[in-house]
Protein backbone atom coordinates (compact mmCIF):
# COMPACT_ATOMS: atom_id res chain seq x y z
CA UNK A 1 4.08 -13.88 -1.89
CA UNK A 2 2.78 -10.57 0.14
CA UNK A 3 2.10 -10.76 3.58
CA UNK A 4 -0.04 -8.91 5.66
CA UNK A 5 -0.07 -8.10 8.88
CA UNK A 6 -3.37 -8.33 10.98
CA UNK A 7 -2.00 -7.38 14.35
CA UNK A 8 -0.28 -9.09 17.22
CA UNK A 9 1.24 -12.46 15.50
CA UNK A 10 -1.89 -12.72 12.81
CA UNK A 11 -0.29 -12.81 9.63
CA UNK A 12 -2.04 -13.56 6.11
CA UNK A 13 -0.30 -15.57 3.18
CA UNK A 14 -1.10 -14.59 -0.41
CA UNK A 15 0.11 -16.16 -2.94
CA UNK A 16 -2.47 -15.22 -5.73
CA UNK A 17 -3.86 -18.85 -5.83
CA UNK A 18 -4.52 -19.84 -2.13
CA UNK A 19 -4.67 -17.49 1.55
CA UNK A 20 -3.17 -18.96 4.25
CA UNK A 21 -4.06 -17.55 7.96
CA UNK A 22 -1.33 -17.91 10.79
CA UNK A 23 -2.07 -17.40 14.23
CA UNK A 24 -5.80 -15.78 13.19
CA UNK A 25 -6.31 -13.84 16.45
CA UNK A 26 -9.59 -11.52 15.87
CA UNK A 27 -11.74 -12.25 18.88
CA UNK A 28 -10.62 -10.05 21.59
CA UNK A 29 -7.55 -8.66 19.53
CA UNK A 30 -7.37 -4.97 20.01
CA UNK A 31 -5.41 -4.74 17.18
CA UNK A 32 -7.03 -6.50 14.78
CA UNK A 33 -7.80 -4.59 11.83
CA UNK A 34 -10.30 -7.30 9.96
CA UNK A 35 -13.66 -8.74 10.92
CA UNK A 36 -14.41 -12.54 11.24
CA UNK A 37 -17.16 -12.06 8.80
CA UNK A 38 -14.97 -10.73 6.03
CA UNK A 39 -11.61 -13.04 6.17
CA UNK A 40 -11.32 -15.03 3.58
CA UNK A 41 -9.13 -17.98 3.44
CA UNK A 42 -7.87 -21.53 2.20
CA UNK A 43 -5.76 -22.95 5.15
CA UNK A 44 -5.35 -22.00 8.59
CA UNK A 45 -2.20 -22.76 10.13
CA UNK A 46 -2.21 -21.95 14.43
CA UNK A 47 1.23 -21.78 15.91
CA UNK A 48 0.06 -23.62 19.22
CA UNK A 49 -3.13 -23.56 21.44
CA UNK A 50 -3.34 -20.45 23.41
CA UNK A 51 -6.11 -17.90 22.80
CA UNK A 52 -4.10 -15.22 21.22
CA UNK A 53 -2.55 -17.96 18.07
CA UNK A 54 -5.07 -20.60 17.76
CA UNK A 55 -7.61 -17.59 18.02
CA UNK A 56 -10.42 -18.02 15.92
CA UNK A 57 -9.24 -20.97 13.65
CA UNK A 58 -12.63 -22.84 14.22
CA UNK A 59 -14.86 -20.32 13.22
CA UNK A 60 -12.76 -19.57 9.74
CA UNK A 61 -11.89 -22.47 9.12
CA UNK A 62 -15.86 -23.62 9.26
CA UNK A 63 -17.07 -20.41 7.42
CA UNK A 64 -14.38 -21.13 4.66
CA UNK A 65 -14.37 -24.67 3.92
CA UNK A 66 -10.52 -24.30 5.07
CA UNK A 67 -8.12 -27.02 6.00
CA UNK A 68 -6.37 -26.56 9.28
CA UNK A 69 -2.39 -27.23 8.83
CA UNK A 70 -1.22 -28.19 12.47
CA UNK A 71 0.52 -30.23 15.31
CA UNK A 72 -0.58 -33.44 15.67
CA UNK A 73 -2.43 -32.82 19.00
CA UNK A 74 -3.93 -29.00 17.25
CA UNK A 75 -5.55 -31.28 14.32
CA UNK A 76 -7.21 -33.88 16.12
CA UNK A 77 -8.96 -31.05 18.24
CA UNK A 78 -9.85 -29.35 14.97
CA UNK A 79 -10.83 -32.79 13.54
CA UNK A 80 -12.93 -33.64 16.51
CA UNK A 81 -15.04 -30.15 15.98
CA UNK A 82 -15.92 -30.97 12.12
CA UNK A 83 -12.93 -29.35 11.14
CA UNK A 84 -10.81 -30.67 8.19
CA UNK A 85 -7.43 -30.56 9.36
CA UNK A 86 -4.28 -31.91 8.10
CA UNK A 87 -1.98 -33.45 11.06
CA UNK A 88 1.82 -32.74 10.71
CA UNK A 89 4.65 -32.54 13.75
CA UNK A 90 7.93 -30.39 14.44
CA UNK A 91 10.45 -30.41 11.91
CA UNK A 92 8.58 -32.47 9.21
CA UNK A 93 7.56 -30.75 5.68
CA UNK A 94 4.64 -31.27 3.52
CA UNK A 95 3.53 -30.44 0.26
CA UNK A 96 0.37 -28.47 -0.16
CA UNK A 97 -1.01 -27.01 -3.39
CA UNK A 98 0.44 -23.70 -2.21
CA UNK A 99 3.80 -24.73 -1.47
CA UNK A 100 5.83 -26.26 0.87
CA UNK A 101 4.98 -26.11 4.98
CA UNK A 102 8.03 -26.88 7.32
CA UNK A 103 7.16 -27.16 11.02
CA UNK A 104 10.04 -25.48 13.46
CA UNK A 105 10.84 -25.65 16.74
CA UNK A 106 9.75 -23.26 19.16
CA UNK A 107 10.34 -23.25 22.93
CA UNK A 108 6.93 -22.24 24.57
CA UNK A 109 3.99 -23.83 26.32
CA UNK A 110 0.69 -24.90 24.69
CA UNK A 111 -2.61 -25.92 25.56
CA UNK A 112 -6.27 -24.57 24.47
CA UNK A 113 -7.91 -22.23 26.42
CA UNK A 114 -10.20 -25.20 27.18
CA UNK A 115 -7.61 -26.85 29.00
CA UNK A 116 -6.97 -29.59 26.61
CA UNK A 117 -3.21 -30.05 25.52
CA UNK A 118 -2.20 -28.90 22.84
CA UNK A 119 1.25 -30.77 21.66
CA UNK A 120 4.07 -28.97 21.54
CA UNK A 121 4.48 -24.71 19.92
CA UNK A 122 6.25 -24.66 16.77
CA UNK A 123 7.48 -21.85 14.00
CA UNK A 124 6.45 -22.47 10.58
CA UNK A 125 8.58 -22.20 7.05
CA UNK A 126 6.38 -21.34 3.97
CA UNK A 127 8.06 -21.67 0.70
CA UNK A 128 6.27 -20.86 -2.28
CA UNK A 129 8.35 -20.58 -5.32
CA UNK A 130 11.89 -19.62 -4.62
CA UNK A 131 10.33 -17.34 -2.08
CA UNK A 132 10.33 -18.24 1.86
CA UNK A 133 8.62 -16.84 4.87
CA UNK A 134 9.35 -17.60 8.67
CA UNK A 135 7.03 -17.03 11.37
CA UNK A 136 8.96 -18.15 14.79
CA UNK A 137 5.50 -18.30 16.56
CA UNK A 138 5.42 -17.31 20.53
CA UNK A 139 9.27 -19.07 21.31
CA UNK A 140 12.47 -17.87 23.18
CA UNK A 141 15.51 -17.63 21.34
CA UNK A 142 17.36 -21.14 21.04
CA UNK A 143 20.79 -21.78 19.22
CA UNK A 144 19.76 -24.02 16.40
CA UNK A 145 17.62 -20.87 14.68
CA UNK A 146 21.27 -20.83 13.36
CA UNK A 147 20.57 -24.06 11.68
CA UNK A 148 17.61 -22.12 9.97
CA UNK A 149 19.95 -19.60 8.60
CA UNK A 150 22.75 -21.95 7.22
CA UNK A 151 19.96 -24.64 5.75
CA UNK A 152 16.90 -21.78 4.24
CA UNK A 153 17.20 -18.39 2.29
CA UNK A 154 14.67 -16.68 4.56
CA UNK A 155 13.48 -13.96 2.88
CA UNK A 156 11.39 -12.43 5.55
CA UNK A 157 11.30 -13.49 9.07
CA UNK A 158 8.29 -12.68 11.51
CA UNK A 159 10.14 -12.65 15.16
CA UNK A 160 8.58 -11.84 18.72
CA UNK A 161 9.33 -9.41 20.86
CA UNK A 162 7.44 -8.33 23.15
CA UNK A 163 9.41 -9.95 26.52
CA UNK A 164 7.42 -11.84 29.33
CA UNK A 165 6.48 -14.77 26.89
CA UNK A 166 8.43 -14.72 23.99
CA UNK A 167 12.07 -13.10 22.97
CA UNK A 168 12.23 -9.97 24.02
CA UNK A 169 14.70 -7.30 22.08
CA UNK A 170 17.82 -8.52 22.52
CA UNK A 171 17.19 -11.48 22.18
CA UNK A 172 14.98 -11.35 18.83
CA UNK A 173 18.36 -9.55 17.54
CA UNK A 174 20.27 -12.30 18.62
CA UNK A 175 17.62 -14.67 16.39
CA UNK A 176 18.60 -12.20 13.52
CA UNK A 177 22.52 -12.83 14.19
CA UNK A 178 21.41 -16.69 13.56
CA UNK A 179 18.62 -16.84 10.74
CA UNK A 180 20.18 -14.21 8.24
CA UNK A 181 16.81 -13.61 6.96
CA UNK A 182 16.61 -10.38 4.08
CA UNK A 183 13.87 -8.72 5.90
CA UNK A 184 12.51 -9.29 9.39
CA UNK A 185 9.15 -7.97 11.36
CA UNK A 186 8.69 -7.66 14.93
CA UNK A 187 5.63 -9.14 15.97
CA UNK A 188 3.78 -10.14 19.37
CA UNK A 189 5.09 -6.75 21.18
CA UNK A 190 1.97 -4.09 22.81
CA UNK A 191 -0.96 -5.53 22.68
CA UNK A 192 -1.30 -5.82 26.17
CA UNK A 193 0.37 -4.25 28.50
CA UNK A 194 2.68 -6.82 29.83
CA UNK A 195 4.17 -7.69 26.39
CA UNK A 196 4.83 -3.36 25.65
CA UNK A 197 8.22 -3.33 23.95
CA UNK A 198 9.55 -1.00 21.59
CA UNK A 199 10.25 -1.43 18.22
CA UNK A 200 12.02 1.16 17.11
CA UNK A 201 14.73 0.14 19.60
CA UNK A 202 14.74 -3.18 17.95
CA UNK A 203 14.76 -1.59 14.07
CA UNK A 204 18.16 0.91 15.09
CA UNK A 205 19.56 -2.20 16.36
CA UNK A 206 18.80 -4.89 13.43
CA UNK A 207 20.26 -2.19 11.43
CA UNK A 208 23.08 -1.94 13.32
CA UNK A 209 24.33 -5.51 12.31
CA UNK A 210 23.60 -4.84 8.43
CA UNK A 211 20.41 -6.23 8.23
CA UNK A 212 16.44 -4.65 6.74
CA UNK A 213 13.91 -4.18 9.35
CA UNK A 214 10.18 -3.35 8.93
CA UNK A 215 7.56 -1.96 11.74
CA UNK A 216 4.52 -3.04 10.25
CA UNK A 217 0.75 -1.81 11.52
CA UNK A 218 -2.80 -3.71 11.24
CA UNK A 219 -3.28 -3.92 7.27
CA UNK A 220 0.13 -3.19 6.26
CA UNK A 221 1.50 -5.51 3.52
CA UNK A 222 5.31 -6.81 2.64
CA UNK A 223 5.58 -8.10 -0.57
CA UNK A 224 8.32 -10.65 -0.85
């Protein structure tokens, strides 16, 4: 599986059969280091409604024949717009031709920038293989990431940090503590100024407690 990192929480899934997009924020993304005209991809899966996740999962997801993977509420909006989209809820798992998809609990708001509700945030689990990826989506930390660690071998783990939203340091170390994953990102930190966190302070202290952190930039790619 290699992963790469499109800035803010955009990540892409390859798994040399199928590309998955989570969270594809280009529109407005400073970050971004891709164009809308040149992503390619299979499935699309959005964390939760807000601009900066559900980004420009339309658009791709039109322009690529791509099935949207999503909350209940996320694929009916998708659905309603032409969109193929396949409907799933938190903490139920589903089969795709990829791999597995497990939908995890994450404690943030949601709604589309339209207004229209959105169902509840979630974190999603890829496994493809004996490989598995987390991606915590915008949350806070909550006690039964624990659960994650004791019941999945993470191997990497995509955790916010950038404060005001979503975890900020201490607290994304604290998510560490729990999941046990083998390598973990920070993610959703400086785009904007009220999210500006700093990750080296979060790398010295993830490596304080034993474990393999990663400061990834706009095209950067972790192979897992």
């Amino acid at each position: 599986m290699k992963i790469k990192f499109h800035g803010h929480a955009f990540v892409e899934v390859n798994t040399g059969k199928h590309i998955i997009l989570i969270d594809p924020f280009i529109t407005g993304n400073p970050d971004c280091d891709v164009k809308l005209e040149d992503v390619k991809c299979d499935f699309i899966i959005p964390t939760h409604g807000h601009g900066d996740n559900f980004g420009d999962t339309i658009e791709l997801a039109k322009r690529n024949n791509a099935t949207v993977i999503g909350m209940f509420e996320v694929a009916n909006y998708c659905g309603a717009q032409g969109v193929t989209a396949h409907p799933m809820n938190t903490g139920g798992g589903y089969n795709f031709p990829f791999g597995r998809v497990k939908l995890t609990t994450a404690h943030h708001s949601s709604s589309f920038p339209d207004g229209t509700y959105a169902g509840d945030a979630h974190g999603v689990l890829i496994t493809v293989g004996d490989k598995t990826f987390y991606q915590a989506g915008d949350t806070g930390l909550f006690y039964d990431m624990k659960l994650l660690g004791e019941m999945y071998k993470i191997d990497a783990a995509f955790l916010p940090i950038g404060d005001d939203f979503t975890m900020g340091v201490d607290d994304a170390v604290k998510a560490v503590e729990f999941i046990q994953p083998r390598i973990v990102v920070p993610v959703h930190y400086n785009t904007f100024d009220i999210i500006k966190s700093d990750a080296n302070d979060f790398k010295r202290k993830v490596e304080s407690i034993g474990k393999k952190c990663v400061i990834m930039k706009a095209g950067d790619v972790l192979e897992i």
